[in-house]
Structure formats: C-alpha cells, structure tokens
Protein backbone atom coordinates (compact mmCIF):
# COMPACT_ATOMS: atom_id res chain seq x y z
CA UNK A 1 7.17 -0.44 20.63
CA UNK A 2 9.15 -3.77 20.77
CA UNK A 3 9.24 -5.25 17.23
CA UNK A 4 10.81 -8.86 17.99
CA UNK A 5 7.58 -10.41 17.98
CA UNK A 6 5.87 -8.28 15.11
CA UNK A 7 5.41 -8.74 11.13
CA UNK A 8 4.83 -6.21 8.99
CA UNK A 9 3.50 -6.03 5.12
CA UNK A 10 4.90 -2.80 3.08
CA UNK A 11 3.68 -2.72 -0.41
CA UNK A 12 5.37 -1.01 -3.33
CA UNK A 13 8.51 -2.23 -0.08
CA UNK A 14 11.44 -2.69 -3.27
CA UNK A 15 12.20 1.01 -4.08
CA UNK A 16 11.12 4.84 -2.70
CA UNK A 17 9.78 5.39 0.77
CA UNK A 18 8.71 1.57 1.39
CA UNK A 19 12.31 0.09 0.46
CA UNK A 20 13.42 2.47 3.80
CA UNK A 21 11.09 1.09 5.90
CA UNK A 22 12.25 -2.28 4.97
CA UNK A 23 15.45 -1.49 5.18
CA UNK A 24 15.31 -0.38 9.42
CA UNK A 25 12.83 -3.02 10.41
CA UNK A 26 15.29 -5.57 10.50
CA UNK A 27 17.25 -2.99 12.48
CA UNK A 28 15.55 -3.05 15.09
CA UNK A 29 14.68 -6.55 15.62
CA UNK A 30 11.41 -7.41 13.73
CA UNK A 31 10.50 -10.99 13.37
CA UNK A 32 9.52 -10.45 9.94
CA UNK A 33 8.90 -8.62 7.30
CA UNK A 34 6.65 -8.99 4.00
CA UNK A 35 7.70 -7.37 0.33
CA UNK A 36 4.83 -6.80 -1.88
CA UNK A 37 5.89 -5.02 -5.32
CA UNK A 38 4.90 -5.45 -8.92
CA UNK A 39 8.87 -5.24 -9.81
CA UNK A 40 10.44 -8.79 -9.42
CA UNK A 41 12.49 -8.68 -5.89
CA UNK A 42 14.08 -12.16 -5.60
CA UNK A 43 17.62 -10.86 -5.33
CA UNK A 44 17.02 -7.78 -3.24
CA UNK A 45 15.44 -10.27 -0.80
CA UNK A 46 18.38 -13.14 -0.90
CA UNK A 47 20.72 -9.98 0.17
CA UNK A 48 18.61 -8.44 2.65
CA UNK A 49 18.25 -11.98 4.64
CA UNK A 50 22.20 -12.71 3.77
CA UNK A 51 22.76 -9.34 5.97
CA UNK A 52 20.01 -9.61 8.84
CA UNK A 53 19.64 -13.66 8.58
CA UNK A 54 17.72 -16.01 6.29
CA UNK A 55 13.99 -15.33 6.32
CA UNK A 56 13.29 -12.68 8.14
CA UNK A 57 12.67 -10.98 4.68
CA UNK A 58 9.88 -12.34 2.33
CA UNK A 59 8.80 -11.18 -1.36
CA UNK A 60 5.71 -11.65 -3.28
CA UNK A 61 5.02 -10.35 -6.25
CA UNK A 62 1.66 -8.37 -5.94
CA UNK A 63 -0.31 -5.64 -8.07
CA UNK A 64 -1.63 -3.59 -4.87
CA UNK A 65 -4.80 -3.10 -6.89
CA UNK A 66 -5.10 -6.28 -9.15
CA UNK A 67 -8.40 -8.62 -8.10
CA UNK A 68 -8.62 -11.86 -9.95
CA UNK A 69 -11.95 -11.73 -11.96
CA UNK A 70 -14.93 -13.34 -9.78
CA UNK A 71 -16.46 -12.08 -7.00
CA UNK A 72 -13.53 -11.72 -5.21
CA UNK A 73 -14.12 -8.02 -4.39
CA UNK A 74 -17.00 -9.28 -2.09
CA UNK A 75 -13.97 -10.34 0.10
CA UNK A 76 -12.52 -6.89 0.83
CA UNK A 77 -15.33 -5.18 2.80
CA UNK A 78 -18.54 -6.41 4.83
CA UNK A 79 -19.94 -3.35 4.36
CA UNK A 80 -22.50 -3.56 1.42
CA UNK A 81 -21.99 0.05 0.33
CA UNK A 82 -18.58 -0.28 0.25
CA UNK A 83 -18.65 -3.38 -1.59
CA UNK A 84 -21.08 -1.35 -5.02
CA UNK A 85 -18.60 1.31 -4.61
CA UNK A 86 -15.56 -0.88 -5.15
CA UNK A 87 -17.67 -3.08 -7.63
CA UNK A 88 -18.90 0.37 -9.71
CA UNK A 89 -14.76 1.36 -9.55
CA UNK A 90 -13.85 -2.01 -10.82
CA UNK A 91 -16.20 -2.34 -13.42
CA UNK A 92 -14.83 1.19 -14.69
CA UNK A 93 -11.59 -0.26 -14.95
CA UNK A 94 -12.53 -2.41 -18.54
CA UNK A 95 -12.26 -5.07 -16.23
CA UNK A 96 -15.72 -7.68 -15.87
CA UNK A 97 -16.97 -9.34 -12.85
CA UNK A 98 -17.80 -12.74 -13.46
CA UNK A 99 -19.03 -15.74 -11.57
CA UNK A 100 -15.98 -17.89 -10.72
CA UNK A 101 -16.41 -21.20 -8.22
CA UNK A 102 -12.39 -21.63 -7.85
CA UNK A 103 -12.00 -20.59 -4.46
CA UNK A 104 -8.04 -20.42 -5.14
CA UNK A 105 -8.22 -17.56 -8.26
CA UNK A 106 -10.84 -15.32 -6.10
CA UNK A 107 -8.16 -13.86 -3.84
CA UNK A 108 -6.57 -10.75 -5.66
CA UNK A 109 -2.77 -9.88 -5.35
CA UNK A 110 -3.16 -7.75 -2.33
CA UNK A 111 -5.21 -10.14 -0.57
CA UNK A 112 -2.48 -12.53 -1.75
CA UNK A 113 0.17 -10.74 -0.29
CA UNK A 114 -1.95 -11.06 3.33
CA UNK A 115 -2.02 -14.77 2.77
CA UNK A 116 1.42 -14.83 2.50
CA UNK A 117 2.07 -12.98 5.26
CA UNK A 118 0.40 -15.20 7.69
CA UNK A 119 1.60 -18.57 6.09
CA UNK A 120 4.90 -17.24 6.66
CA UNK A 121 5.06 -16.24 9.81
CA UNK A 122 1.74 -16.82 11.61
CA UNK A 123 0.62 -13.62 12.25
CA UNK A 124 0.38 -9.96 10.91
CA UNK A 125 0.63 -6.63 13.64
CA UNK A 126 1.67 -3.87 10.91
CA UNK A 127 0.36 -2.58 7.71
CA UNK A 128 2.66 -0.05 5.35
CA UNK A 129 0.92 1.08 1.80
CA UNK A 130 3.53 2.49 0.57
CA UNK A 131 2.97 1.44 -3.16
CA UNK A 132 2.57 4.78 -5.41
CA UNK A 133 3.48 5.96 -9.16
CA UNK A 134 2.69 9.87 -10.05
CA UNK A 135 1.49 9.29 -13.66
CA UNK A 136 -0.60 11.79 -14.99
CA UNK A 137 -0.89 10.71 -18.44
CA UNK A 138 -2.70 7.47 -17.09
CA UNK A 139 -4.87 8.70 -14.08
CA UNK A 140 -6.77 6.24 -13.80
CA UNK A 141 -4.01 3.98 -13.35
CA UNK A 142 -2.80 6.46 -10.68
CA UNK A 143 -6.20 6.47 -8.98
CA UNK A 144 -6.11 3.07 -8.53
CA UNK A 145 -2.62 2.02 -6.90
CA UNK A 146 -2.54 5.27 -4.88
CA UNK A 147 -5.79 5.14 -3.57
CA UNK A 148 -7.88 1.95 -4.37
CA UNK A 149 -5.26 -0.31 -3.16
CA UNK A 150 -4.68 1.05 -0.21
CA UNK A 151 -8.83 1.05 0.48
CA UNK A 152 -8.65 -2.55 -0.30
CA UNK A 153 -5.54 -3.02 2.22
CA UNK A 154 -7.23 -1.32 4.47
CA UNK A 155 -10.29 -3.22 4.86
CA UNK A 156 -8.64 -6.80 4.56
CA UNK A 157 -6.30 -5.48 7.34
CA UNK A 158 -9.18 -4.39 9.90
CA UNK A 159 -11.45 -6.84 8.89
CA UNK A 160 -9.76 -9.77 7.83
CA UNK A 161 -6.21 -10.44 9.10
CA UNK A 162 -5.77 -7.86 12.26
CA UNK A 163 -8.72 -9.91 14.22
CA UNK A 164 -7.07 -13.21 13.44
CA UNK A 165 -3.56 -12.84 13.32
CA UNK A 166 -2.03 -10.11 15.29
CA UNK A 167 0.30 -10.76 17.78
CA UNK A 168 -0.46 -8.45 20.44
CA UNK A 169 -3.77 -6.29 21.43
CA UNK A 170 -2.81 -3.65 19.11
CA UNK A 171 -1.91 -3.33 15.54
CA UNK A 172 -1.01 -0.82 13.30
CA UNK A 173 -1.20 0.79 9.54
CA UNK A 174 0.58 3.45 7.87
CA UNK A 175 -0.36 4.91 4.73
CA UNK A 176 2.34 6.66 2.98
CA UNK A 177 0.30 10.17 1.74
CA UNK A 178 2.16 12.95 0.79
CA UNK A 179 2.16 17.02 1.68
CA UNK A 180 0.30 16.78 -2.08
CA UNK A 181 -2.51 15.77 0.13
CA UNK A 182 -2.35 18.57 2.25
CA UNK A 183 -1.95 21.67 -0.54
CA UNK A 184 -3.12 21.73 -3.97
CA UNK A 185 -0.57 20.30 -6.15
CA UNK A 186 -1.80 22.28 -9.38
CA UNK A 187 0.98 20.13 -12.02
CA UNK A 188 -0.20 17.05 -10.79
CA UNK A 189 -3.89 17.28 -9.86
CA UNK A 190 -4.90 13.42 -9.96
CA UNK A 191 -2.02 12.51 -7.71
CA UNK A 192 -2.85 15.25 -5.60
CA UNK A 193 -6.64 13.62 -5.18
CA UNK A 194 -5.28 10.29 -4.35
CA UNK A 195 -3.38 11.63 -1.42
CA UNK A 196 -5.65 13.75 -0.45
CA UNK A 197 -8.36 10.64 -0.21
CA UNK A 198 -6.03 9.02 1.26
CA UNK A 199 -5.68 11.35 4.19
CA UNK A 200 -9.32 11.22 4.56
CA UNK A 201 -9.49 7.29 4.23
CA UNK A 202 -6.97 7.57 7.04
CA UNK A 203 -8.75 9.62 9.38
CA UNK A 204 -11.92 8.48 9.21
CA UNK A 205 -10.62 5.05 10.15
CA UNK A 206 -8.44 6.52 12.81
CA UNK A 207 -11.85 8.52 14.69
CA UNK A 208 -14.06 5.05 14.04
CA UNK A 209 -15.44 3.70 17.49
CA UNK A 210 -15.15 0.57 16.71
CA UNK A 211 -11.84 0.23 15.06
CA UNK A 212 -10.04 2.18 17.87
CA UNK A 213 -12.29 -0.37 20.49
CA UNK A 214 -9.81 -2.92 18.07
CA UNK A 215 -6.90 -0.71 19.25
CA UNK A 216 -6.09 -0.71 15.64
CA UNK A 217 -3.89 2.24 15.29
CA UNK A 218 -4.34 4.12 11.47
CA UNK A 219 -1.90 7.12 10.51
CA UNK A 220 -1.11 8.71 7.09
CA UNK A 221 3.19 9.86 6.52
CA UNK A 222 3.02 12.89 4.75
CA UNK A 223 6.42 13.48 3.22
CA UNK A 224 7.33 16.43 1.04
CA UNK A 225 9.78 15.76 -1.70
CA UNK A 226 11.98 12.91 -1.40
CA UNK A 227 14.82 11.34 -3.18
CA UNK A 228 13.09 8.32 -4.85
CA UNK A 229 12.51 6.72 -8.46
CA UNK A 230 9.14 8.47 -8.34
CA UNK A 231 10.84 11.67 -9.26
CA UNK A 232 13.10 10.45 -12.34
CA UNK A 233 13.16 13.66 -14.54
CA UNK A 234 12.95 11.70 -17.89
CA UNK A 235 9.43 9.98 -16.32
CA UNK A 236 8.24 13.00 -15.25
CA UNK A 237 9.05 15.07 -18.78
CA UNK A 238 6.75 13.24 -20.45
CA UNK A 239 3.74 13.17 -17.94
CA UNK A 240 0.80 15.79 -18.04
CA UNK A 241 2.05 19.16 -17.19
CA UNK A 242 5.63 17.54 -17.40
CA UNK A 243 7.64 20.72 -17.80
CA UNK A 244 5.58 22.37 -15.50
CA UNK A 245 5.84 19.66 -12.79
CA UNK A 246 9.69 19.50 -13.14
CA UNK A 247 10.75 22.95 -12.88
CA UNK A 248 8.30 23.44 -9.54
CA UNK A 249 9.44 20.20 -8.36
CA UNK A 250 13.22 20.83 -8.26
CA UNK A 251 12.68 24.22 -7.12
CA UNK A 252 12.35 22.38 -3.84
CA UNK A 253 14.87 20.99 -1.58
CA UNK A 254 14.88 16.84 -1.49
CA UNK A 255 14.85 15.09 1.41
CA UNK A 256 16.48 11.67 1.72
C-alpha cells in the first residue's frame, strides 16, 4: 500500500507496540501521523518531526476511554443497542450521565483525538488501538482501555470519520490483541478477556456486509511477549497473581 497520501491515529502511540508503529510510518513515507497517549508526548514529538520533518508527527493527549459527562456516548454508535450497552458500562464506571447543552465538552478524548486528526491533516485512512495496561489489581480499569476504548474507536472510525475523511476507497484498523486472546492466560485472567473480546470485536467487524461493502479493512495483531513497559517486573510484582505472572512470563522468550 502507498502511504504518502495516508494518516493514521495509533493510540497508547508513545511507548510499547504503538511507539513502533510510529516509529516506521514515517519510514515509509506517510503524510501523517496522529499520537494519542495519556503520558504527556510534547518532546518525543518535537524529535520525531526534527528527524522525518516538522509536522508530519502530531500529539494529543487522550484517555482512549475517557467521555466527557453528557450524552456524549450517544455519539459513538447509531446502533441503539450498542448505545444501552456502552451507557449500562459507563454508568458502572462511578461515572453519571448528565444532560449537558455545550456541544464543545460532549466529545470524549478518543473522539477528540479523531477531531484532531482531521483538523490536522484533512483526512483519516488508518486506525491503530494500540493503547493497553495489564493491571489486574484494577480490572475494571483494564476492561476499559483494553477493550472499551477500542469499541468506541471502532465505531467513530466506521461510522464517523472513515465515510468522511478517508483518502482513498479503502481504509484500515488494527487492533493490537495479544496471543492472551488466543489461549487462556490463567495469571492474568481479566487481561486475557479483553483480548480475547477484542479478537471477537475484530472479527465480527471484519465478516460485516456492510462494512466490507465500505472496503473498510479490520484485523487484530496478536503478539506474544514483547519487550515493552507493559512487562516492568516491579509493576507486575505487585499485580494479582504477581509472582505467578512473572515467573511464567519470563519463562518465555521476548520478542522485540
């Protein structure tokens, strides 16, 4: 595929799996390319563009799963079931929806990070979810950026910003799973249900008349263990099954 006209969003983009991505897209001659992270990336960003040339790089800072209180989850799907699911899953969160008129604070971070994809550059063609964190101790934390997010990104990319803004007649998104959504992963069984959803989120939406009639084009990476933050030994100590999770876990060979 020939990149120079084609943007791309990767969230969680500053460290792991989605900092690589970023990293080769300028490579191999993207026009640009969108950082969403919760970690401030100002500096990472000012480099990157200093080595492949100013703006071709852009950071905002975005919580994949964080929705501004209104009805701003009515944004993310048509679909009405969808939209009690996400609004039953939200409410769960402690979080309340209330009314809210302002137009401007309905739009949470990950539709955000959308918005300033296309007022960047005009146009979106590629989708990486790559945001992720393996905390046990806080699942439902977990459950939410792993799997949540990337449901919302999904649905704001197929329904929302592919139809208006890609470049070309096809477009693309790439959810970054894990073989923990293949196999049981018995130390880490709420990170092992996100992936696995997402895999199923992923091929449902790949084997959907309609979206592949959009020649929208959804696949899930499904990486064993890799050499990222994710697998800092002192983080992973102290989550559930901690001890557990680190002597199975370094059993295995890394991969870069």
């Amino acid at each position: 595929m020939n990149l120079s006209e084609k943007v791309v969003l990767v969230t969680g983009g500053l460290s792991g799996i989605g900092a690589s991505c970023v990293v080769e897209f300028p490579k191999n001659g993207i026009k640009g390319v969108v950082v969403a992270d919760i970690s401030s990336g100002e500096e990472i960003i000012q480099n990157f563009n200093a080595k492949y040339g100013e703006g071709g790089v852009t950071f905002v800072k975005a919580d994949v799963f964080l929705i501004n209180r209104g009805w701003s989850i009515m944004t993310c799907t048509s679909n009405i079931y969808w939209k009690r699911v996400l609004m039953y899953v939200y409410s769960a969160s402690n979080d309340c929806l209330t009314p809210n008129n302002d137009a401007s604070s309905n739009k949470g971070d990950n539709e955000n990070a959308f918005q300033k994809t296309v007022d960047t550059y005009n146009s979106i063609d590629i989708l990486i979810s790559a945001a992720g964190i393996a905390d046990e101790n806080d699942w439902q934390r977990l459950i939410q950026v792993n799997l949540i997010g990337p449901s919302i990104g999904c649905n704001l990319a197929i329904n929302t910003y592919f139809p208006k803004y890609k470049t070309g007649a096809s477009a693309y998104i790439i959810n970054i799973s894990s073989i923990a959504g293949i196999i049981p992963y018995k130390d880490a069984p709420h990170y092992a249900a996100t992936k696995h959803g997402l895999i199923g989120l992923t091929r449902s939406y790949g084997q959907n008349k309609v979206i592949i009639e959009q020649d929208v084009f959804v696949m899930a990476l499904c990486p064993g263990r890799t050499d990222t933050p994710m697998e800092n030994p002192t983080f992973l100590s102290k989550t559930l099954y901690g001890d557990q999770l680190l002597e199975d876990l370094f059993a295995v060979p890394s991969q870069k």
